[in-house]
PDB file of N, CA and C in Angstrom:
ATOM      1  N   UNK A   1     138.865  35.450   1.069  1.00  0.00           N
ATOM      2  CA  UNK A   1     138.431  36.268   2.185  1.00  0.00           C
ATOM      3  C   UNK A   1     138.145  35.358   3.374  1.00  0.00           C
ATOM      4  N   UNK A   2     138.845  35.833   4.640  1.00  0.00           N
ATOM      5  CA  UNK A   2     138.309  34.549   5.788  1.00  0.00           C
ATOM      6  C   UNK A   2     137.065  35.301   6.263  1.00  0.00           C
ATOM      7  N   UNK A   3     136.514  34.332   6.837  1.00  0.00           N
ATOM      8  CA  UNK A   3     134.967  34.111   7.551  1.00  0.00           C
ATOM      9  C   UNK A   3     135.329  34.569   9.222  1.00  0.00           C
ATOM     10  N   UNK A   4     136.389  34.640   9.326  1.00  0.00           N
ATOM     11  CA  UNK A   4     136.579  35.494  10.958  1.00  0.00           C
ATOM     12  C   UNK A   4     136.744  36.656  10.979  1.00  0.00           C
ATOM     13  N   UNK A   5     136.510  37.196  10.016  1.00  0.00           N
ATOM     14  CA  UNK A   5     136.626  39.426  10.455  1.00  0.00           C
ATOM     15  C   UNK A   5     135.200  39.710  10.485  1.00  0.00           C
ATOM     16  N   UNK A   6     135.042  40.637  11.104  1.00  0.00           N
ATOM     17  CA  UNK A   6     134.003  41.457  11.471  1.00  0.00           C
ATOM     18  C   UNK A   6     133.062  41.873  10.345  1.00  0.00           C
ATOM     19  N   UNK A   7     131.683  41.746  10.474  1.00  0.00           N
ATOM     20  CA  UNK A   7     130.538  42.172   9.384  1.00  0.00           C
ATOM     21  C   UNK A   7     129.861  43.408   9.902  1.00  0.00           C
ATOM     22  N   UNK A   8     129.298  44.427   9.521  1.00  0.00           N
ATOM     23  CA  UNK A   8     128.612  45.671   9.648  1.00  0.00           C
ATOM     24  C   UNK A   8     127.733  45.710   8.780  1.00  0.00           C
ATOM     25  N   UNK A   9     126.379  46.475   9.060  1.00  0.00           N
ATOM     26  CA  UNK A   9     125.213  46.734   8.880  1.00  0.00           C
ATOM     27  C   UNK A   9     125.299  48.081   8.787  1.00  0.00           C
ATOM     28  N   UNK A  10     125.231  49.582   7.721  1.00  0.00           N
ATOM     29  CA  UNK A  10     124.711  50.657   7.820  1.00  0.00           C
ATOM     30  C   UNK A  10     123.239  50.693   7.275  1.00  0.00           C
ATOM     31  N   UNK A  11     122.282  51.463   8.525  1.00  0.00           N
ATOM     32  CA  UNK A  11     120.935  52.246   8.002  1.00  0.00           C
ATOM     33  C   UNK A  11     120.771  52.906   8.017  1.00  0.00           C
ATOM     34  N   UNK A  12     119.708  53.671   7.486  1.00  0.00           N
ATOM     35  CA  UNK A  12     119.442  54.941   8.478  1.00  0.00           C
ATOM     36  C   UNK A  12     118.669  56.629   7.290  1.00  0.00           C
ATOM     37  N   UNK A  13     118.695  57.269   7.264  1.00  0.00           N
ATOM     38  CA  UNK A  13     117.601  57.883   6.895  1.00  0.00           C
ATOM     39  C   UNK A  13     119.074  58.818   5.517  1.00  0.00           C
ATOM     40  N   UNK A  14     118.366  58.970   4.494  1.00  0.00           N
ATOM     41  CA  UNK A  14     119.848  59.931   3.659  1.00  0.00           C
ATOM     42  C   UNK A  14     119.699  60.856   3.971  1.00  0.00           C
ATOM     43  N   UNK A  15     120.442  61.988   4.250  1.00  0.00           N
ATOM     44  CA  UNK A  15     120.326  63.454   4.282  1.00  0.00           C
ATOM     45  C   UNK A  15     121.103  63.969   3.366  1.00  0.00           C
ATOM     46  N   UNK A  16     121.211  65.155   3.495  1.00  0.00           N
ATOM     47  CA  UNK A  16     121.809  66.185   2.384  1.00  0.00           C
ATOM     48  C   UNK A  16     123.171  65.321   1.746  1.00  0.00           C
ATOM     49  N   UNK A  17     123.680  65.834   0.470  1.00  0.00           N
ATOM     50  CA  UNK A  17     124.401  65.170  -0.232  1.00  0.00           C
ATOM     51  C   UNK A  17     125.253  66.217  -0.572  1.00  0.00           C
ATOM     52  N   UNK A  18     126.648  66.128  -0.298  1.00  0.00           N
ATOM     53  CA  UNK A  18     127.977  66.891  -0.386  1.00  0.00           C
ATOM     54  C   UNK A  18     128.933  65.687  -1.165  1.00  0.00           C
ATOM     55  N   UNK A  19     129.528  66.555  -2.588  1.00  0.00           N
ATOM     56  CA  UNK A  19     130.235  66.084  -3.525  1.00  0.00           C
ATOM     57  C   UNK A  19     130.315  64.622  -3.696  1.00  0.00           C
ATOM     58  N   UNK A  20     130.969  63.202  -3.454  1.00  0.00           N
ATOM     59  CA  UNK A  20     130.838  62.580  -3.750  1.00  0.00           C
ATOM     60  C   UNK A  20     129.998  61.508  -2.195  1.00  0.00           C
ATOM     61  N   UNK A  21     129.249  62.014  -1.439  1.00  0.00           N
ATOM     62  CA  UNK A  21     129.332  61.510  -0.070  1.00  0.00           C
ATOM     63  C   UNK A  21     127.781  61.813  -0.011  1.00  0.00           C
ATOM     64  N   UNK A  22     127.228  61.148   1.384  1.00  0.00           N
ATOM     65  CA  UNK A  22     125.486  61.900   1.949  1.00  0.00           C
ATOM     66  C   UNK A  22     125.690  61.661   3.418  1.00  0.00           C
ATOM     67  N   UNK A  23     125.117  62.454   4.353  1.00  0.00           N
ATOM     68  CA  UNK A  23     124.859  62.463   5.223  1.00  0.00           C
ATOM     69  C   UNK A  23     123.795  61.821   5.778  1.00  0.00           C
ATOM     70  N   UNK A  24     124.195  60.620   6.498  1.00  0.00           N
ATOM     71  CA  UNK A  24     123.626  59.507   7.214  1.00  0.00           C
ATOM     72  C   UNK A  24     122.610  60.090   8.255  1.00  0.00           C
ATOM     73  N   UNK A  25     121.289  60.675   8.511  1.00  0.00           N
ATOM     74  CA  UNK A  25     120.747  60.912   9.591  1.00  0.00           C
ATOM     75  C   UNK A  25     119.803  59.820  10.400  1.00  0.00           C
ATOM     76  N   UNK A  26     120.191  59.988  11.647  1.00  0.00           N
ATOM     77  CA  UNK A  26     119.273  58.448  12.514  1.00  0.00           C
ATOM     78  C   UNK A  26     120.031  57.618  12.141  1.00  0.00           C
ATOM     79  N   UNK A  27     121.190  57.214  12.301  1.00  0.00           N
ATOM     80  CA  UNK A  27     122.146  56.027  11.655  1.00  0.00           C
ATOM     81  C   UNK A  27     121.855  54.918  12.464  1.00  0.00           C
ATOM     82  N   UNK A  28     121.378  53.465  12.008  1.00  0.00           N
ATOM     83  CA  UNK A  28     121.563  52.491  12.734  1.00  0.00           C
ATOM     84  C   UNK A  28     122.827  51.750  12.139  1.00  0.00           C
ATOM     85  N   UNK A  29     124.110  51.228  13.173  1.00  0.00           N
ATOM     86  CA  UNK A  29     125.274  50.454  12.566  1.00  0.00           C
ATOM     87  C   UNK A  29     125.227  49.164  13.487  1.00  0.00           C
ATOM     88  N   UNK A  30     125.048  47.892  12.940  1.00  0.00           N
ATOM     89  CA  UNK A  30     125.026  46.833  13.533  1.00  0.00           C
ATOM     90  C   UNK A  30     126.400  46.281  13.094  1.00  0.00           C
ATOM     91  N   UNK A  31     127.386  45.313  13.968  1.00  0.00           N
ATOM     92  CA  UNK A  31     128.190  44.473  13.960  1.00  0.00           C
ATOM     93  C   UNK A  31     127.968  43.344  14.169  1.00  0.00           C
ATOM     94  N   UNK A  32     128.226  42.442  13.139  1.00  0.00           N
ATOM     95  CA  UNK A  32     128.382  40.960  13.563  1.00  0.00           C
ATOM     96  C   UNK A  32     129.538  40.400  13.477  1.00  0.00           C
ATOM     97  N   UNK A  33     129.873  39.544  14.496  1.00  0.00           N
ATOM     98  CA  UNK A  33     131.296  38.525  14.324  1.00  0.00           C
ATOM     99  C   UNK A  33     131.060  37.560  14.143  1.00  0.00           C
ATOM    100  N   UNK A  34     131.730  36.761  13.037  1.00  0.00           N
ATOM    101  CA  UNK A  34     131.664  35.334  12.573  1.00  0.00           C
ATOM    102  C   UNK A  34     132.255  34.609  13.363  1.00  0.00           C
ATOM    103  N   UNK A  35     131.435  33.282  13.785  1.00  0.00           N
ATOM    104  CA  UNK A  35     132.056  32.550  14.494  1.00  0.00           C
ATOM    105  C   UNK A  35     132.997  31.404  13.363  1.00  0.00           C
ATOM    106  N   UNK A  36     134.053  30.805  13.659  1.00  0.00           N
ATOM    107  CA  UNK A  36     134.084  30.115  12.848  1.00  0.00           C
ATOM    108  C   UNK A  36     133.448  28.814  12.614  1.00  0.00           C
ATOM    109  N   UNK A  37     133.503  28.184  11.297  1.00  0.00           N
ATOM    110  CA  UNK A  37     132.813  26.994  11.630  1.00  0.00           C
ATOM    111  C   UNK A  37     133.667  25.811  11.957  1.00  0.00           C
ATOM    112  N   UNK A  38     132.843  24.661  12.726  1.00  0.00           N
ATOM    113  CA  UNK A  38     133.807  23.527  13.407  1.00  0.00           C
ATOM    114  C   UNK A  38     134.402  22.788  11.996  1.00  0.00           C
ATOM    115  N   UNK A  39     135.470  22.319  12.392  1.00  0.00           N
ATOM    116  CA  UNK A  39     135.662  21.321  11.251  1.00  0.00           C
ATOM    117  C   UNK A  39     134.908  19.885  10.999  1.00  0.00           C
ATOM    118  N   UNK A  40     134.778  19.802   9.960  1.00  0.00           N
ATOM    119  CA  UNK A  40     133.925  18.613   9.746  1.00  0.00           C
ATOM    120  C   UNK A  40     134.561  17.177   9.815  1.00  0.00           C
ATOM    121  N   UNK A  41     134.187  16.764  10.716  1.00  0.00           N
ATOM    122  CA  UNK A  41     134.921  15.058  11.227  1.00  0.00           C
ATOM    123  C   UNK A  41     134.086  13.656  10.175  1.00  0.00           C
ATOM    124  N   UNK A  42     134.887  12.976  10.176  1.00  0.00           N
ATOM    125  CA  UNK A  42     134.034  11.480   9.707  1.00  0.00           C
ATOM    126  C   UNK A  42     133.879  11.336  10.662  1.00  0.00           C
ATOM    127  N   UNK A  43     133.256   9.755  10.642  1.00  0.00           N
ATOM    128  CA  UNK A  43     133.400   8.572  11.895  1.00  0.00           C
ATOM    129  C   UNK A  43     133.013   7.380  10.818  1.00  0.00           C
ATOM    130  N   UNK A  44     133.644   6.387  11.137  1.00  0.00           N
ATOM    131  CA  UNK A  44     133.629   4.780  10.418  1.00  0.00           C
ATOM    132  C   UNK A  44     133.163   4.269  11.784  1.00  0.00           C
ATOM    133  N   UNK A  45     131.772   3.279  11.247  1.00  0.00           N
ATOM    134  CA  UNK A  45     131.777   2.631  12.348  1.00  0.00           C
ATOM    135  C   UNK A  45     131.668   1.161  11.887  1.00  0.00           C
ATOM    136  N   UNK A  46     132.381  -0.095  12.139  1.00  0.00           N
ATOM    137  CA  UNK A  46     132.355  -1.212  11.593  1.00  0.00           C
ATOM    138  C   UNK A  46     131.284  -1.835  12.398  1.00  0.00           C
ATOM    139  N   UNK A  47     131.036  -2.810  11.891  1.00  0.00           N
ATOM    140  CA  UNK A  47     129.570  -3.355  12.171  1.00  0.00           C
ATOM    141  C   UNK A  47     130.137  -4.941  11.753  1.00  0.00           C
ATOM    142  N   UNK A  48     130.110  -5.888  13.004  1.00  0.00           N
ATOM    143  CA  UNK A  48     130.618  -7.146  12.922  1.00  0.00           C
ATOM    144  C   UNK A  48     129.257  -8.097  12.487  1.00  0.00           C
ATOM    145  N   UNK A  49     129.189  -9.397  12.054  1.00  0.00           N
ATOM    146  CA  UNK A  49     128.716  -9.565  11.428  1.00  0.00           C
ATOM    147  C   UNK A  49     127.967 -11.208  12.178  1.00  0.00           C
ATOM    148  N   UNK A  50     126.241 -10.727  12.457  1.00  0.00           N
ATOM    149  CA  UNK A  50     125.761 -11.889  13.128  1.00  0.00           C
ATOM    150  C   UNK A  50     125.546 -11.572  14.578  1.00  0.00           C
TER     151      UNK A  50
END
């Protein structure tokens, strides 16, 4: 699964319940987008001697 598609949040209060489903009342829906992450670099640093 990549880390760049879209994330969602449902809340919100249950209401009445029809066959396999419920009715969401006061719905809060939050979206988040993943940023990606940077790639991770070395660095060598030589160190002369004296």
């Amino acid at each position: 699964m990549s880390n760049d598609k879209p994330r969602s949040v449902y809340a919100g209060k249950l209401g009445q319940q029809a066959d396999n489903w419920f009715v969401l009342e006061e719905p809060n829906i939050q979206v988040f987008e993943r940023k990606p992450k940077p790639e991770a670099t070395a660095t060598l640093v030589l160190l002369e001697p004296g």
